[in-house]
C-alpha atoms as a PDB file:
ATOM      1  CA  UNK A   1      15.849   7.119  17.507  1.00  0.00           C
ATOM      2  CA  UNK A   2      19.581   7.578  16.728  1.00  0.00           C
ATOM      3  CA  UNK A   3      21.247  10.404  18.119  1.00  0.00           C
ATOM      4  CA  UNK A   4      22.031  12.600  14.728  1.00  0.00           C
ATOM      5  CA  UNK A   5      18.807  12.316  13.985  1.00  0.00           C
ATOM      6  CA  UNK A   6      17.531  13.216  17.090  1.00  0.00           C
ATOM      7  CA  UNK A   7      19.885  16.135  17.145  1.00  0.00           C
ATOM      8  CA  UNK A   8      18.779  17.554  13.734  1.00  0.00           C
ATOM      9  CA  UNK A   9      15.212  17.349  15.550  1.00  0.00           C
ATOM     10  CA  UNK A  10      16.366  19.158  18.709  1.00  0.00           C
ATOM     11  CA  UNK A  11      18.022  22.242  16.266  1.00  0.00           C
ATOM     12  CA  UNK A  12      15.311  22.597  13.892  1.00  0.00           C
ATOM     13  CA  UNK A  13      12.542  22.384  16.582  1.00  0.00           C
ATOM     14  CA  UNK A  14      10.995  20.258  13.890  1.00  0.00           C
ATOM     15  CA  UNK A  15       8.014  17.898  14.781  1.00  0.00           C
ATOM     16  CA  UNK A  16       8.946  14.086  13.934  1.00  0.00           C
ATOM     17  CA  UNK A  17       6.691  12.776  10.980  1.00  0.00           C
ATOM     18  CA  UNK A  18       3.309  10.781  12.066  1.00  0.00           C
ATOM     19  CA  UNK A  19       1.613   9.264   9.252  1.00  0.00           C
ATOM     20  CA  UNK A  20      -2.389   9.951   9.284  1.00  0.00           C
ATOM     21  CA  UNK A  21      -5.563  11.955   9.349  1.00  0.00           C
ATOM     22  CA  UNK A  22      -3.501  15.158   9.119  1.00  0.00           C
ATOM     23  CA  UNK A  23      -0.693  14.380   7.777  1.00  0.00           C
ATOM     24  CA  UNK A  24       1.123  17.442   5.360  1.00  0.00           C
ATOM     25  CA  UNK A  25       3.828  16.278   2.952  1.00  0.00           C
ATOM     26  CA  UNK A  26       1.355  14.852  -0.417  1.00  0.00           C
ATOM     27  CA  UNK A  27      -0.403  11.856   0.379  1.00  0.00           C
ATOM     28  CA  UNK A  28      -3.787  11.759  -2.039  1.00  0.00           C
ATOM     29  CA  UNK A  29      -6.538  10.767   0.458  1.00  0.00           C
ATOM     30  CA  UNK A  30      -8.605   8.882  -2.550  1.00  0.00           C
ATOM     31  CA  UNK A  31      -8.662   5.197  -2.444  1.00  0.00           C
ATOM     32  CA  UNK A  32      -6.655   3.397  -4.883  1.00  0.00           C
ATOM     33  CA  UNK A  33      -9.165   1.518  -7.577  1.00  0.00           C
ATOM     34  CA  UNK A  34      -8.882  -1.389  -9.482  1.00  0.00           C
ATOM     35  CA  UNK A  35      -8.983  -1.109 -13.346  1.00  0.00           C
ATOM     36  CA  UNK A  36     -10.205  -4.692 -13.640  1.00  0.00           C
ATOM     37  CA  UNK A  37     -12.787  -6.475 -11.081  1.00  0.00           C
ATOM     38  CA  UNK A  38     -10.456  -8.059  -8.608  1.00  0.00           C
ATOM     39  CA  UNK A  39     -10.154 -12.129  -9.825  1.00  0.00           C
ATOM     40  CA  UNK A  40     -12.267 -14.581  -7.297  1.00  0.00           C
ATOM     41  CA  UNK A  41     -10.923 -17.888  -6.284  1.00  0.00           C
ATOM     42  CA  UNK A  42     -13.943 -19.971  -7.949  1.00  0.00           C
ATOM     43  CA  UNK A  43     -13.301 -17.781 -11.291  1.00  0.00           C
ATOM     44  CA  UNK A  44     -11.849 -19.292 -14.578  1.00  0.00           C
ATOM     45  CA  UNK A  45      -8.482 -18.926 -14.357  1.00  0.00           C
ATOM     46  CA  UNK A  46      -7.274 -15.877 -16.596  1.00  0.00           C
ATOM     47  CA  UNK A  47      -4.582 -18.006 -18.384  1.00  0.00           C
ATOM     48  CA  UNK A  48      -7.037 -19.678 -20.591  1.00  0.00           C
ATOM     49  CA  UNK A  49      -6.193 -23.277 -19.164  1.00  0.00           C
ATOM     50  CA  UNK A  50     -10.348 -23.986 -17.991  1.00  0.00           C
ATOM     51  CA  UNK A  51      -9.552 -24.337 -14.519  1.00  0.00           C
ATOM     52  CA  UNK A  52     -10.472 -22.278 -11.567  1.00  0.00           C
ATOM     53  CA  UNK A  53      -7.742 -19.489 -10.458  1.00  0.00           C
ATOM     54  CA  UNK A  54      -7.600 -21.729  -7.088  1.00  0.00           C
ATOM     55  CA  UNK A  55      -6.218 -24.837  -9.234  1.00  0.00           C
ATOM     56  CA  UNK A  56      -4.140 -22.959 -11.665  1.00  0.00           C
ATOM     57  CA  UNK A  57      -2.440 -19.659 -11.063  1.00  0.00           C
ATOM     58  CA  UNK A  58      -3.995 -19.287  -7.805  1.00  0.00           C
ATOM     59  CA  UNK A  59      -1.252 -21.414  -5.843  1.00  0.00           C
END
């Protein structure tokens, strides 16, 4: 941690950030979905060429 940083802490008696189960600042806790079913390997390729996503756009 750099020291002006670690300064500002030390003055605001602030706690630093930690990223999880309680975390306060606005995450949404729902899962991000998928509009579309998520493209498999084996799949025709969504390009319209007739090969599998693997061959095509997959690389």
């Amino acid at each position: 941690m750099n020291n002006d940083l670690k300064s500002k802490l030390e003055k605001q008696e602030v706690e630093p950030h930690v990223h999880g189960p309680h975390c306060n600042h606005g995450h949404s806790l729902e899962p991000i979905k998928r509009e579309t079913p998520k493209l498999g390997r084996n799949d025709p390729c969504h390009c319209g060429s007739e090969k599998k996503f693997k061959k095509c756009c997959g690389k």
